[in-house]
Protein backbone atom coordinates (compact mmCIF):
# COMPACT_ATOMS: atom_id res chain seq x y z
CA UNK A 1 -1.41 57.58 53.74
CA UNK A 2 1.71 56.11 51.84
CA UNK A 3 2.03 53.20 54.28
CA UNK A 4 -1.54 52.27 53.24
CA UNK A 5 -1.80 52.97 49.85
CA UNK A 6 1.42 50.40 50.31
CA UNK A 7 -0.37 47.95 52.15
CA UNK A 8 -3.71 48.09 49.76
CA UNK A 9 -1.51 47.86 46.84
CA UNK A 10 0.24 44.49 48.18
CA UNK A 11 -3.35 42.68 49.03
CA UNK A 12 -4.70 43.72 45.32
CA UNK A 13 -1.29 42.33 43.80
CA UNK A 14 -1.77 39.14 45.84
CA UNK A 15 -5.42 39.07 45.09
CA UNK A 16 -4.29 39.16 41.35
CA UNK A 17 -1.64 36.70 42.14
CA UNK A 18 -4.09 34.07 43.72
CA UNK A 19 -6.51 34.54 40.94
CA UNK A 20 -4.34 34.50 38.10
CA UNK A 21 -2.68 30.76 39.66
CA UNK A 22 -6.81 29.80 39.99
CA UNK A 23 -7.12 30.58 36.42
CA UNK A 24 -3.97 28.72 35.17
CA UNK A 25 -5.07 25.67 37.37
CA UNK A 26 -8.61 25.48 35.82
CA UNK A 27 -7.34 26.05 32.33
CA UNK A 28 -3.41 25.60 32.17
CA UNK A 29 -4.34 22.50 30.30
CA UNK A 30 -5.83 23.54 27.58
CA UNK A 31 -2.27 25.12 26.52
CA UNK A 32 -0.59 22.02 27.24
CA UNK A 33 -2.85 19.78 25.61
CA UNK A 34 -1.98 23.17 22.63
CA UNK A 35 1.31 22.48 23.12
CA UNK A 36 0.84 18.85 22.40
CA UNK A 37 -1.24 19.05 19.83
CA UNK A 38 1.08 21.20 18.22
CA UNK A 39 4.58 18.91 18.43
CA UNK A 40 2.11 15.82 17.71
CA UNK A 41 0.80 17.26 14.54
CA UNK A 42 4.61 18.23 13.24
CA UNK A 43 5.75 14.73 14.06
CA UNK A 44 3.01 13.24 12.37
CA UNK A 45 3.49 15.58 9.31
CA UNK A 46 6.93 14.54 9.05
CA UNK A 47 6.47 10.75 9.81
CA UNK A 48 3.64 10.63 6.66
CA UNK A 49 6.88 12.43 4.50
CA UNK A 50 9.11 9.56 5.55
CA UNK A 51 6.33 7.34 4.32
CA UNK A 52 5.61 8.67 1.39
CA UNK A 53 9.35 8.86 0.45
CA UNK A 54 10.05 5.00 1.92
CA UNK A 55 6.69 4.13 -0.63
CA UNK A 56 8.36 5.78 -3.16
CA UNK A 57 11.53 4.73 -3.16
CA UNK A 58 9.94 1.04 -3.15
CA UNK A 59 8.17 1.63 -5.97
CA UNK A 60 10.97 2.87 -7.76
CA UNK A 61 12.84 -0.19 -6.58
CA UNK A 62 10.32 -2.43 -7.65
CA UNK A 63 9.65 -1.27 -11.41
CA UNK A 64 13.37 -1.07 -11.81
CA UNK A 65 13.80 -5.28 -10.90
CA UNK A 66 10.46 -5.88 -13.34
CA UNK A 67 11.92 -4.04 -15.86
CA UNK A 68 15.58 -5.00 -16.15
CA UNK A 69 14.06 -8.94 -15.90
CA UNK A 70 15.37 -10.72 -19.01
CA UNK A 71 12.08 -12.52 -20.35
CA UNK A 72 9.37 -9.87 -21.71
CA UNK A 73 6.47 -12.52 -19.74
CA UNK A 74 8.77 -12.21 -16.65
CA UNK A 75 8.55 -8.66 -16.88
CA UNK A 76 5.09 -8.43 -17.52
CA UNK A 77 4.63 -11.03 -14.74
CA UNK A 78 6.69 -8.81 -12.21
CA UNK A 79 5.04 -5.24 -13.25
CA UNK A 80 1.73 -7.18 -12.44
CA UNK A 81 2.65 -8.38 -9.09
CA UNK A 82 3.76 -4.73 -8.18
CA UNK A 83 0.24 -3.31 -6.20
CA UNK A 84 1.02 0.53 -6.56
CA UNK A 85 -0.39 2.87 -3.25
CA UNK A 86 -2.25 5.36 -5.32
CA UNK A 87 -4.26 5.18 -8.92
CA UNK A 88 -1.77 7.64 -11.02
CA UNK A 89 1.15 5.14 -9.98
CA UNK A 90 -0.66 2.33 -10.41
CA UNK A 91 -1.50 3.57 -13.65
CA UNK A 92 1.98 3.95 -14.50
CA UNK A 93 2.94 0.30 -13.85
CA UNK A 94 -0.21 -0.64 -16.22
CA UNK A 95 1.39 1.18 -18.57
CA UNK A 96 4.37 -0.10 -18.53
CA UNK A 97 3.04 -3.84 -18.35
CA UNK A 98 1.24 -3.06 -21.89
CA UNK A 99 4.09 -1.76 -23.39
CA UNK A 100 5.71 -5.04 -22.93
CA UNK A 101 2.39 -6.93 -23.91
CA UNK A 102 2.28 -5.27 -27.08
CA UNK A 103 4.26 -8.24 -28.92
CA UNK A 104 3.57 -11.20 -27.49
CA UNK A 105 -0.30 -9.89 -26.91
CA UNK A 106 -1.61 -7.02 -28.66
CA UNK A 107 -5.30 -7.80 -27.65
CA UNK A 108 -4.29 -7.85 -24.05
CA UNK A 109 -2.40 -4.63 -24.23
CA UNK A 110 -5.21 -2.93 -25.53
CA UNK A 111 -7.67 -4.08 -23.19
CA UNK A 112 -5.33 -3.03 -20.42
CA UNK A 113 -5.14 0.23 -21.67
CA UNK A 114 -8.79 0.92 -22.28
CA UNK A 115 -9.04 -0.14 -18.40
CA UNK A 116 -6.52 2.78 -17.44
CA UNK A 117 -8.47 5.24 -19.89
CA UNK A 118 -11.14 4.09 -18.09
CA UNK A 119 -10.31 4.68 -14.39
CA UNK A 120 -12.11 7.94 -13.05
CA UNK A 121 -9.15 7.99 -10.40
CA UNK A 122 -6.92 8.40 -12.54
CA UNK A 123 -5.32 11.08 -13.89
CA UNK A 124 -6.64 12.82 -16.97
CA UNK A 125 -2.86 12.78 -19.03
CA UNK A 126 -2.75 9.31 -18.32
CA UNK A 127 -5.94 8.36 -19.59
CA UNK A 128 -5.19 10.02 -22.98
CA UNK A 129 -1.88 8.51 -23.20
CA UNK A 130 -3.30 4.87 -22.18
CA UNK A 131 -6.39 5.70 -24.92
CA UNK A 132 -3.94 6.97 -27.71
CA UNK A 133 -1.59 3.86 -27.38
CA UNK A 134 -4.16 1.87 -27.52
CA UNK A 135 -5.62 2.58 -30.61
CA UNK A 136 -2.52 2.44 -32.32
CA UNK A 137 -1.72 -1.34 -31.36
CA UNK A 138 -1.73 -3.27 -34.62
CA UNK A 139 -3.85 -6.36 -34.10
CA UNK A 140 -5.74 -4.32 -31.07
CA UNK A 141 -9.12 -6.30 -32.24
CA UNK A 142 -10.75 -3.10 -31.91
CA UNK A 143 -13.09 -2.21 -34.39
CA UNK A 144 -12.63 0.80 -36.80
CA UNK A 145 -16.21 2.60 -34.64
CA UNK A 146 -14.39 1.68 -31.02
CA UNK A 147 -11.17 3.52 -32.54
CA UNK A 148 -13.06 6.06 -33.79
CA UNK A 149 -15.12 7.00 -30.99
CA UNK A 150 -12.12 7.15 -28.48
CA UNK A 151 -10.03 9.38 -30.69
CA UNK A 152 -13.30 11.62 -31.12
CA UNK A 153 -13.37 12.34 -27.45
CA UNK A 154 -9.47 13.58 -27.53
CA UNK A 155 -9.85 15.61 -31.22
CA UNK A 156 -12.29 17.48 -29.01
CA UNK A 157 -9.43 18.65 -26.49
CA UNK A 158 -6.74 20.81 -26.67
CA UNK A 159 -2.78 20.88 -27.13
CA UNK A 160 -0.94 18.06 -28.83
CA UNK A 161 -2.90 15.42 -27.63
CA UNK A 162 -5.45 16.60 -30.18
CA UNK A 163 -3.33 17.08 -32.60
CA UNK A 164 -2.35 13.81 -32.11
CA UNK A 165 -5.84 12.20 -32.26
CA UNK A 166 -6.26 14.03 -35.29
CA UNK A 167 -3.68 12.54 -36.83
CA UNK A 168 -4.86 8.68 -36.22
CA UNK A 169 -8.22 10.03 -37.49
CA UNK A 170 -6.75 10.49 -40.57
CA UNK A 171 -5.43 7.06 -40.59
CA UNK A 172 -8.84 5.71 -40.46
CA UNK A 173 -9.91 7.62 -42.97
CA UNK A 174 -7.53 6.19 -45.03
CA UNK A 175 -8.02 3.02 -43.99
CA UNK A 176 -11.87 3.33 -44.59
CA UNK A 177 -11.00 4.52 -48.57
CA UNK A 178 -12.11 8.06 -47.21
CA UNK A 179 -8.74 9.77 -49.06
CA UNK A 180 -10.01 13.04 -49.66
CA UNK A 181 -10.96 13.44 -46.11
CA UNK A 182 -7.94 12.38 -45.10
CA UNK A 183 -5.85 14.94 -46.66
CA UNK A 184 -7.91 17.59 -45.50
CA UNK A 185 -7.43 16.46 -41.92
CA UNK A 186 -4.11 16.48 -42.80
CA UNK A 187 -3.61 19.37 -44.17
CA UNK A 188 -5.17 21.19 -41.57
CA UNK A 189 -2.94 19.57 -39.12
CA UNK A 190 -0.02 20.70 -40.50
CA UNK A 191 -1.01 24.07 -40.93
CA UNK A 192 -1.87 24.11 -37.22
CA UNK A 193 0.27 26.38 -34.97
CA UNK A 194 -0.08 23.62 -32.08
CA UNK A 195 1.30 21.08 -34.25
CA UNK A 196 5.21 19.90 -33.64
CA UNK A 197 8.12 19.92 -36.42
CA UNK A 198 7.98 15.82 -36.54
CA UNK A 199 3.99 16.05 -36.55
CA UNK A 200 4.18 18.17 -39.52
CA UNK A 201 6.82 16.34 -41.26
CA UNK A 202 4.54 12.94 -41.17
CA UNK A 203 1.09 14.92 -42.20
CA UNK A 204 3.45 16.42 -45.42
CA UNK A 205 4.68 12.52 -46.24
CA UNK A 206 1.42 11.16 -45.60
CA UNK A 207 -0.44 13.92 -48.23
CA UNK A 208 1.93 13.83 -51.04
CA UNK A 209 1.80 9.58 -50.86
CA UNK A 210 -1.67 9.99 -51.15
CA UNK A 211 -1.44 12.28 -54.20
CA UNK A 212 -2.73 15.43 -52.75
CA UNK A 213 -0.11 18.60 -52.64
CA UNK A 214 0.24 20.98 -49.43
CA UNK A 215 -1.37 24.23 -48.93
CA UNK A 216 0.57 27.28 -48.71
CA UNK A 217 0.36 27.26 -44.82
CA UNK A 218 1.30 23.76 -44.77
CA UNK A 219 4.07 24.26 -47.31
CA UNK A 220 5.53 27.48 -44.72
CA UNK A 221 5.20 24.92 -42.21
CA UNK A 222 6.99 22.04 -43.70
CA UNK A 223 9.72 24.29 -44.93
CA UNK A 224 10.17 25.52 -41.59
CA UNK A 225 10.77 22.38 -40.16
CA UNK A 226 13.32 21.51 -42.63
CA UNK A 227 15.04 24.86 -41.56
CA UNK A 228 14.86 24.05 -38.40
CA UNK A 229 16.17 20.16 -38.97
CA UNK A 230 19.14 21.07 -41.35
């Protein structure tokens, strides 16, 4: 019985034998092609990393030659010819270009950054930075309604950037003979809690030069700040 309980045991084992090599010859390639997949994927991962660093490091390059140029049209020349590979670094080189267009071309510098506020690609901090800046530029040629408008849609948001907004709504108050309205925006801008030390500072300057006195908040506020300045 043990010599054929041996000799049933060896057939099953090479039955098992011959149908596992079957198996691995009718699908050993799907873990190869596994494998491959695999080691192609994590040198493709790490070839799009050298990219994006070698992109990076170009752009870097690139900005840094426009802006150390000598001549402000050079520079804005040179930040134009740089073509950025996505929309929040291209929108960083605008930026840049109408910084240095704000002297020579106001107009132009505000048009360019109404295009990046503009740009649905691009990203939302950007956008309010381009928008703000822009409606600041002295001889923008932007009416007092465009200004207004644009600074509306930022009061409406949150953190400093509406603060901000608020701030240069003010300014057209004043600038539309709407003084009492002014200092109220004002003084609720300094009261805010949101509102920086050198925010509050200019909303206190700007009140008293307009006659109007600080509230006790604002007055905490402003005292505060000196505090914290001295």
């Amino acid at each position: 019985m043990s010599n054929t309980d041996s000799f049933i045991d060896e057939v099953s084992e090479e039955v098992r034998r011959d149908r596992l090599f079957g198996l691995m010859r009718r699908y050993g390639w799907i873990a190869v092609l596994a494998i491959l997949l695999l080691v192609g994927g994590a040198a493709y991962n790490e070839w799009q990393k050298a990219q994006a660093r070698a992109s990076a490091e170009a752009l870097g390059d690139s900005m840094l030659a426009a802006i150390n140029t000598e001549e402000r049209a050079a520079r804005v020349a040179a930040l134009d010819a740089i073509t950025a590979p996505g929309a929040g670094s291209q929108a960083l080189v605008d930026l840049m270009a109408a910084s240095e267009d704000v002297a020579d071309a106001p107009a132009d510098a505000a048009r360019r950054l109404l295009a990046i506020a503009d740009e649905a690609g691009v990203e939302q901090v950007y956008r309010q930075i381009a928008t703000l800046k822009a409606v600041m530029i002295p001889d923008s040629g932007l009416d007092v309604e465009t200004r207004r408008s644009r600074l509306d849609g930022l009061a409406l948001g949150s953190g400093l950037v509406r603060l901000l907004a608020e701030e240069q709504l003010a300014y057209l108050d004043i600038e539309a003979g709407a003084t009492d309205t002014a200092i109220e925006r004002l003084e609720q801008l300094s009261a805010d809690a949101g509102a920086t030390p050198g925010l509050r500072r200019r909303a206190a300057q700007v009140i008293v030069a307009l006659g109007g006195e600080l509230g006790a908040r604002a007055k905490d506020g402003a005292a505060t700040t000196e505090l914290a300045t001295e």
